[in-house]
Protein backbone atom coordinates (compact mmCIF):
# COMPACT_ATOMS: atom_id res chain seq x y z
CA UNK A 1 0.00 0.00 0.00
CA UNK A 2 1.18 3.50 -0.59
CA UNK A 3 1.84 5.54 2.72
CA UNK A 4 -0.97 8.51 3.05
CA UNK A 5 -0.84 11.56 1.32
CA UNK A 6 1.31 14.55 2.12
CA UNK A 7 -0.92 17.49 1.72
CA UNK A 8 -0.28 20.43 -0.85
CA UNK A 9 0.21 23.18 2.73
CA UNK A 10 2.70 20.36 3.63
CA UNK A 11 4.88 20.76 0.57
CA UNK A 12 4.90 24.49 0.58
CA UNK A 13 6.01 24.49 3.77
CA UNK A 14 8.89 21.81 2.68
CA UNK A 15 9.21 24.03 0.02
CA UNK A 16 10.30 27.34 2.30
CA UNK A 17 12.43 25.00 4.77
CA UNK A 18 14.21 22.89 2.52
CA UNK A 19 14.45 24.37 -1.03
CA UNK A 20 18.34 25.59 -1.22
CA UNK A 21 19.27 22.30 0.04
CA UNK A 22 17.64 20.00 -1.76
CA UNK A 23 18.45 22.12 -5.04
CA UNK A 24 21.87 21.71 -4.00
CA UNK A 25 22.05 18.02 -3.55
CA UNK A 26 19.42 16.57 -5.51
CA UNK A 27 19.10 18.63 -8.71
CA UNK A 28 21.48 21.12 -10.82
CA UNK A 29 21.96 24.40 -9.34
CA UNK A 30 21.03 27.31 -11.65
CA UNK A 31 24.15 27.70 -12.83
CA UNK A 32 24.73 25.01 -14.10
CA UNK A 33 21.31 24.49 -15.50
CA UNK A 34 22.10 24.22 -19.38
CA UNK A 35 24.08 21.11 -19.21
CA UNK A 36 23.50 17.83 -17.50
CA UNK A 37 25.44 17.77 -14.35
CA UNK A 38 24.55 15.01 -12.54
CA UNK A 39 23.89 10.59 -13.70
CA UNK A 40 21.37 9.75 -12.98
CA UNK A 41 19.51 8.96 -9.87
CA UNK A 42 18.01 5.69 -8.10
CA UNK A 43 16.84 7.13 -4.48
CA UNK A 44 15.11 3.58 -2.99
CA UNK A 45 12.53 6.37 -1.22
CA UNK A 46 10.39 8.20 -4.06
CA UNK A 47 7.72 10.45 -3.74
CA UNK A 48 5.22 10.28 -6.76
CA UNK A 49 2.93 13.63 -7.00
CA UNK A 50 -0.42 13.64 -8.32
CA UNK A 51 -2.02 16.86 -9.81
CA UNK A 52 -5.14 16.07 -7.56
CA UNK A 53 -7.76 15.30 -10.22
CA UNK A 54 -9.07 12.06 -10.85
CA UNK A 55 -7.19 10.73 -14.01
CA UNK A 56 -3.86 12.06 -12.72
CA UNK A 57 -4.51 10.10 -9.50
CA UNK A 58 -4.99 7.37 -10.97
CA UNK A 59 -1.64 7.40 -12.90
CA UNK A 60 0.19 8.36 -10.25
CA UNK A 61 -1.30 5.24 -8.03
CA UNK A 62 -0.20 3.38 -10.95
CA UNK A 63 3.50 4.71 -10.97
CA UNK A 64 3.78 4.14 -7.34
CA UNK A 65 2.39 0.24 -7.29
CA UNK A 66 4.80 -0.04 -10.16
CA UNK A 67 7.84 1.07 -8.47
CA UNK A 68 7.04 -0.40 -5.70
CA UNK A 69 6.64 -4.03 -7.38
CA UNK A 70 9.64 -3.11 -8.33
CA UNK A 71 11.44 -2.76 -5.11
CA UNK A 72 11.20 1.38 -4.26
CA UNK A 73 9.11 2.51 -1.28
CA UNK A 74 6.92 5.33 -2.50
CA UNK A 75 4.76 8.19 -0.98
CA UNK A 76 2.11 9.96 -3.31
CA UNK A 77 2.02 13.49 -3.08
CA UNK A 78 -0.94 15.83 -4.47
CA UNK A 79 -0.58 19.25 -5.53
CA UNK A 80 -3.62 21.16 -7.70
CA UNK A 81 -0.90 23.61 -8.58
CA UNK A 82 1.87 22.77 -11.70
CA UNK A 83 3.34 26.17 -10.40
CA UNK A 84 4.02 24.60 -7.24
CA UNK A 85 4.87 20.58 -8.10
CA UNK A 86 7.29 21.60 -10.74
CA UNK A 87 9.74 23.20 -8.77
CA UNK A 88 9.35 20.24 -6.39
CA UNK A 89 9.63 17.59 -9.09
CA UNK A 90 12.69 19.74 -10.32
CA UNK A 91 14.56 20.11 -6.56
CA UNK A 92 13.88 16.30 -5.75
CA UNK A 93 10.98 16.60 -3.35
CA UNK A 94 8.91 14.98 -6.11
CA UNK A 95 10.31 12.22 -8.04
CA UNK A 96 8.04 11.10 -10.67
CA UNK A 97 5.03 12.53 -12.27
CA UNK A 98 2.64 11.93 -14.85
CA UNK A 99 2.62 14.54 -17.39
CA UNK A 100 1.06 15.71 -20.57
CA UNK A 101 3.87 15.85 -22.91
CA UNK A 102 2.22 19.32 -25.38
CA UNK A 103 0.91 20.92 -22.26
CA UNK A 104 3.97 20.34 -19.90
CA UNK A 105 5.96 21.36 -23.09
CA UNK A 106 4.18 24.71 -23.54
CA UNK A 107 4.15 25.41 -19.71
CA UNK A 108 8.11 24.90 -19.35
CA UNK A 109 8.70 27.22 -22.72
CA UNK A 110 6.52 29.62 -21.40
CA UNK A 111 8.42 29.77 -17.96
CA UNK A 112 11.68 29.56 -19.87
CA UNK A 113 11.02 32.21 -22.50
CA UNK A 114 8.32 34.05 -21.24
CA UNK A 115 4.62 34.07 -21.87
CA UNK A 116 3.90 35.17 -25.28
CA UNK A 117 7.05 33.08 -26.51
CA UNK A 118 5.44 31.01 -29.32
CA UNK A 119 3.99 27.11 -28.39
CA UNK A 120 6.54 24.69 -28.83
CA UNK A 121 3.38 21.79 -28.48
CA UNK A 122 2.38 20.66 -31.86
CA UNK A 123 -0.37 17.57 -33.23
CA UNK A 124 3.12 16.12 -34.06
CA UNK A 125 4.13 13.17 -30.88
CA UNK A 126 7.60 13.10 -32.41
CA UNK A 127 8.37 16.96 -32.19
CA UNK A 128 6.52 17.49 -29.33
CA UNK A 129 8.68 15.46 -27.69
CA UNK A 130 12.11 16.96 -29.12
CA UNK A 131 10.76 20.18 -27.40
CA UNK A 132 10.17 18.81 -24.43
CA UNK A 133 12.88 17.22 -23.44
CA UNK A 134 15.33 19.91 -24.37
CA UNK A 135 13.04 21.88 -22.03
CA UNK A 136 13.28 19.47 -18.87
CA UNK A 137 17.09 18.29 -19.53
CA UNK A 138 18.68 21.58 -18.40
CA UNK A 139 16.09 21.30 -15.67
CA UNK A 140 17.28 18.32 -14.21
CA UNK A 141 14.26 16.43 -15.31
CA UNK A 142 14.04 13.40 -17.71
CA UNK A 143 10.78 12.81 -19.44
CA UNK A 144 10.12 9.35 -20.24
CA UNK A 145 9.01 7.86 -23.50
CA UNK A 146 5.08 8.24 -24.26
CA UNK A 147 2.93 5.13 -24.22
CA UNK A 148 -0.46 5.20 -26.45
CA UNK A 149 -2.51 7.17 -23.88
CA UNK A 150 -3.88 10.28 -25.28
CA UNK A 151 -5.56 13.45 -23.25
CA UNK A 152 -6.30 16.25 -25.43
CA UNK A 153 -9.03 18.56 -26.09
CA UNK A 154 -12.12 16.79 -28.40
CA UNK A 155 -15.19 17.57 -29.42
CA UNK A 156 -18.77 15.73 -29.12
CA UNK A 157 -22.27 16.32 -30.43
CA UNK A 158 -25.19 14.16 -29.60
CA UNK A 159 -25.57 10.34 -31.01
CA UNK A 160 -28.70 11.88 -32.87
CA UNK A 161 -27.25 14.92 -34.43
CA UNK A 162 -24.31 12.71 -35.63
CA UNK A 163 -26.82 10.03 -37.32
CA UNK A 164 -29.11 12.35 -38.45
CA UNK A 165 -25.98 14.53 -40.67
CA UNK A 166 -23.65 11.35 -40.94
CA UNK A 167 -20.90 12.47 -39.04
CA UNK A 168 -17.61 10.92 -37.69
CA UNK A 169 -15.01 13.56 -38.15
CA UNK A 170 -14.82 17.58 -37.58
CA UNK A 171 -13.92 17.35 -41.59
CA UNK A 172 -17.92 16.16 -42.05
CA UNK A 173 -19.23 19.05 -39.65
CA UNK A 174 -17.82 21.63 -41.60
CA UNK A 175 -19.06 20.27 -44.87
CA UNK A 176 -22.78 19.98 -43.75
CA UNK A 177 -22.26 24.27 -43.16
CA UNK A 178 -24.46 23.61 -40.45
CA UNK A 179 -24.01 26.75 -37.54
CA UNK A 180 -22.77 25.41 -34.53
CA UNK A 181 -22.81 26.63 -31.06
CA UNK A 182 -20.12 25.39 -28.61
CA UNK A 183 -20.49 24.73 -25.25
CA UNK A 184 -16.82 25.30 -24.08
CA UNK A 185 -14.64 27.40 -21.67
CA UNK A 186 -14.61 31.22 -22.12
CA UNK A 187 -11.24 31.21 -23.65
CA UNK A 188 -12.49 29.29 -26.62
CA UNK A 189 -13.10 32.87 -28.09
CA UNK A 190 -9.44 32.89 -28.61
CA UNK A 191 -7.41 29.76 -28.09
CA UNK A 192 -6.01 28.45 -31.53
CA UNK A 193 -7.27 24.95 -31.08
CA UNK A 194 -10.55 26.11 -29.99
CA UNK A 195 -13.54 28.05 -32.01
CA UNK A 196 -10.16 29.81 -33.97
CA UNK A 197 -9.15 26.42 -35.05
CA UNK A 198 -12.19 24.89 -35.82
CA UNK A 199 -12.87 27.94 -38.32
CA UNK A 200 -9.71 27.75 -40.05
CA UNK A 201 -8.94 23.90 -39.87
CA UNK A 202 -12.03 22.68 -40.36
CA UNK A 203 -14.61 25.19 -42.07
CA UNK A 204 -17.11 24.91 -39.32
CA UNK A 205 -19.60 27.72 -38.61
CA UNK A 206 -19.30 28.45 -35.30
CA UNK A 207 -21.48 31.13 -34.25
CA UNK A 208 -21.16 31.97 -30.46
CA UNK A 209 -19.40 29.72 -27.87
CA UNK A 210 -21.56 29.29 -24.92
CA UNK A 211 -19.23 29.66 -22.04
CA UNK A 212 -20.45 26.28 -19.59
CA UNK A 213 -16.54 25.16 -19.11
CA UNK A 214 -14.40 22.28 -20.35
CA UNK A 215 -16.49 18.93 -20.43
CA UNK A 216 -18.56 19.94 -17.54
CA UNK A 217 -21.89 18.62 -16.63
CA UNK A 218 -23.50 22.04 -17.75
CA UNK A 219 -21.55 22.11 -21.06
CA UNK A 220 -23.06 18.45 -22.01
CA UNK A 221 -26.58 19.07 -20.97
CA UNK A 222 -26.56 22.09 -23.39
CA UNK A 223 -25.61 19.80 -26.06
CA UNK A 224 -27.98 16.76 -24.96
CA UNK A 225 -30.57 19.79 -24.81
CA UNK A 226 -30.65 20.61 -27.86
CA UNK A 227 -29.26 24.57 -27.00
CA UNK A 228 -26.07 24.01 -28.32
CA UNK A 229 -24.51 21.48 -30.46
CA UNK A 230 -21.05 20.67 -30.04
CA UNK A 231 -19.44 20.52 -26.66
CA UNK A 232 -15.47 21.05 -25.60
CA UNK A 233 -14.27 17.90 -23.70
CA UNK A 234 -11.44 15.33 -23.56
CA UNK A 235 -10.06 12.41 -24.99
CA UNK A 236 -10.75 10.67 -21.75
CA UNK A 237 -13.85 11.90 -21.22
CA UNK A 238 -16.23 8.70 -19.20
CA UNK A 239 -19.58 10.38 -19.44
CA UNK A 240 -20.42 10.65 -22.44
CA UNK A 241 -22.67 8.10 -22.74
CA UNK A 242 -24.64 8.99 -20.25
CA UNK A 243 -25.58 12.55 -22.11
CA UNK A 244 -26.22 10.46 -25.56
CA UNK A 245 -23.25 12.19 -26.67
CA UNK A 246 -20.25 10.51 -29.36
CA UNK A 247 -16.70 11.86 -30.28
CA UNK A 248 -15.85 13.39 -33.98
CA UNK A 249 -12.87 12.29 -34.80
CA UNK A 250 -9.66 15.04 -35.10
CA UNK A 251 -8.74 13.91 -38.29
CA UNK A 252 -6.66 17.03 -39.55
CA UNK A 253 -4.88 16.57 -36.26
CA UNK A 254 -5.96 20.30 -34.90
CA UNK A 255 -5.58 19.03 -31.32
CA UNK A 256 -1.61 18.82 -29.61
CA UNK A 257 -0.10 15.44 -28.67
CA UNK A 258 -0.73 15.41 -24.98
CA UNK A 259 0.32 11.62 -24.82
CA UNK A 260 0.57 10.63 -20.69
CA UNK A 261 4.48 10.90 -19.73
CA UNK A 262 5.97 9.93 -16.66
CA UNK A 263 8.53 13.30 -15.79
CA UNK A 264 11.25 12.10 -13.19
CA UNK A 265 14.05 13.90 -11.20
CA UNK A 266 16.96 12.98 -12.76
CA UNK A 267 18.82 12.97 -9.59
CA UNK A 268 16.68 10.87 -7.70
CA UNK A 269 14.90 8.67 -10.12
CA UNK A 270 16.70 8.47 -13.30
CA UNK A 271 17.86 4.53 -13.00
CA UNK A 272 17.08 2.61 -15.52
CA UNK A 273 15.26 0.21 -13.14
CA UNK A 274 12.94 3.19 -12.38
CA UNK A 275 12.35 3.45 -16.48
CA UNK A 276 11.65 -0.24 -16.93
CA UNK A 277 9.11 -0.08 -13.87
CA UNK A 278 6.88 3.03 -15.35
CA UNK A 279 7.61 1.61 -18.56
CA UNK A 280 5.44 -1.35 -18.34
CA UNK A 281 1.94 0.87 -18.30
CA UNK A 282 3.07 2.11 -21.68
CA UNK A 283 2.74 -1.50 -22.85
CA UNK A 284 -1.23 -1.86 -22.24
CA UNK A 285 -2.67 1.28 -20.94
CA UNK A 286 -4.84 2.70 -23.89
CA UNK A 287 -6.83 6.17 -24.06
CA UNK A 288 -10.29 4.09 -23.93
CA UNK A 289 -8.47 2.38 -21.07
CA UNK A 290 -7.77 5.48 -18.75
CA UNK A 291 -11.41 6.59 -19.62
CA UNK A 292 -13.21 3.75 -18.18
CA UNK A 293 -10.45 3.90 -15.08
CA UNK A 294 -11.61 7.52 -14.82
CA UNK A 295 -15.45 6.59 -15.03
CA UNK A 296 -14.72 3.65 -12.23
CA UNK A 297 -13.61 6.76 -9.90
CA UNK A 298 -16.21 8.91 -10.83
CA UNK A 299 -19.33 7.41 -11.47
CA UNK A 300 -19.19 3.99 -9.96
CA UNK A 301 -17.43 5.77 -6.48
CA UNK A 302 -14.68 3.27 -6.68
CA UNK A 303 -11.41 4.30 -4.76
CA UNK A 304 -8.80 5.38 -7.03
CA UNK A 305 -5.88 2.89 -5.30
CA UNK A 306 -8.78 -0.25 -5.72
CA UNK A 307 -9.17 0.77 -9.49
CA UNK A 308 -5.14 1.25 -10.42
CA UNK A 309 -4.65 -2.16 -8.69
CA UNK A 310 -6.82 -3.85 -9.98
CA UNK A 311 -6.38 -2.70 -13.76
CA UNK A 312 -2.46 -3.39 -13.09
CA UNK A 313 -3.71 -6.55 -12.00
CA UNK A 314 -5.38 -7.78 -14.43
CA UNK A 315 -3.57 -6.43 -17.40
CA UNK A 316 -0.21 -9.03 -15.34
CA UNK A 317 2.06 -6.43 -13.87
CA UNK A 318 0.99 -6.74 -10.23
CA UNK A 319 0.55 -10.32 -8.98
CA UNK A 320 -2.49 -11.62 -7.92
């Protein structure tokens, strides 16, 4: 079993006591950031954060029951805030996280370079990548190679709407010229790979974007309603079903790769024996897998440790 949680107040008060230290002995100072000082890690005490929502829970409970078959004693860790877990995963108070390789890209350039430097995330797995990791080397950090898991951004209209105009991709919404409203997150006005890309990529009229959030319960009952017709989500989305609502397929590839990546602190957890552990989800975890995992947690109420374990079970990398 994992040991319990260390609360987000915890680490920011770790953070204030211990931060010169442990940038000092577990990860490159900053100046030597730039070039890889260090080889790497293999700490048999590792600390595996969790961003706090369900599907990162989940992989982190994974990681840990992974490493841990493997020999490590782990702790999870959750933190809501990327602003505050990254400069924990980079000093060596976290060890391993699970990542979203276009977002976490992004987010480092944009720290790096500043916030209007341009997005270093593309629909491309390979490149995204490439950026990444020269991001997180100088860092200290060592992303891991992607496995087939997918989270990005998709969008869903009702079973009905999609039989009754014969849709399966974004390409056939924007040839029916049907007007669309979106049920998505205020800053859908402007992000590229929102309403923006949907006009340019795809040809679809979209005439007002009805601000209900990102996948929310709101968002798809405006869709399942009839008030609006397409609704912002995710790859991973577990509800859908229950709203009568389908996926169109991305099939100009609008959306980033934001493939699941296990990030680890060089220092601490950059053995290869700590690879070959988190390396075995990549061999059967799908995107349709980490959905139902997520809709386990969240509609059925099962506990996220129960649901890792038992998927790790029964997929042969835990024994029975």
């Amino acid at each position: 079993m994992t040991s319990p949680r260390v609360s987000a107040a915890a680490l920011v008060l770790l953070l204030a006591a211990s931060v010169t230290v442990a940038a000092c002995a577990e990860g490159p100072s900053l100046e030597e950031r730039g070039e890889v000082t260090a080889a790497p890690g293999g700490s048999r005490d590792l600390t595996v954060g969790s961003a706090g929502f369900t599907e990162s829970d989940l992989l982190a409970r994974m990681y840990a029951l992974l490493l841990q078959e493997a020999g490590y004693r782990t702790k999870i860790l959750s933190v809501t805030n990327r602003e505050l877990y990254e400069p924990a995963l980079e000093s060596g108070q976290i060890d391993v996280v699970p990542e979203y390789a276009a977002t976490f890209a992004d987010w480092l350039n944009a720290k790096v370079n500043g916030p209007d430097a341009p997005t270093v995330g593309s629909p491309d797995p390979t490149a995204t990548m490439t950026a990444l990791r020269a991001l997180a080397t100088p860092r200290g950090l060592t992303v891991l190679d992607p496995g087939r898991a997918v989270d990005q951004n998709a969008f869903a209209v009702t079973a009905a709407f999609a039989a009754e105009h014969r849709l399966r991709t974004l390409s056939d919404l924007g040839a029916t010229g049907l007007p669309v409203r979106l049920a998505a997150g205020d800053e859908c006005v402007q992000r590229p790979y929102c309403a923006p890309g949907l006009k340019k990529v795809y040809g679809i009229d979209v005439t007002a974007v009805d601000p209900q959030g990102v996948g929310t319960t709101q968002a798809k009952q405006a869709v399942q309603s009839g008030r609006d017709q397409l609704v912002l989500t995710t790859t991973t989305d577990a509800t859908l079903d229950d709203f009568g609502l389908v996926l169109l397929d991305d099939d100009r590839q609008l959306q980033n790769a934001d493939h699941i990546v296990p990030v680890v602190n060089r220092a601490r957890a950059g053995s290869a024996a700590v690879t070959e552990a988190l390396g075995l989800l990549n061999t059967v975890l799908t995107t349709a897998d980490l959905a139902e995992l997520n809709e386990q947690v969240d509609s059925w109420r099962r506990l996220p440790e129960d649901v890792a374990r038992n998927y790790l079970t029964g997929k042969g990398l835990l024994p029975d």
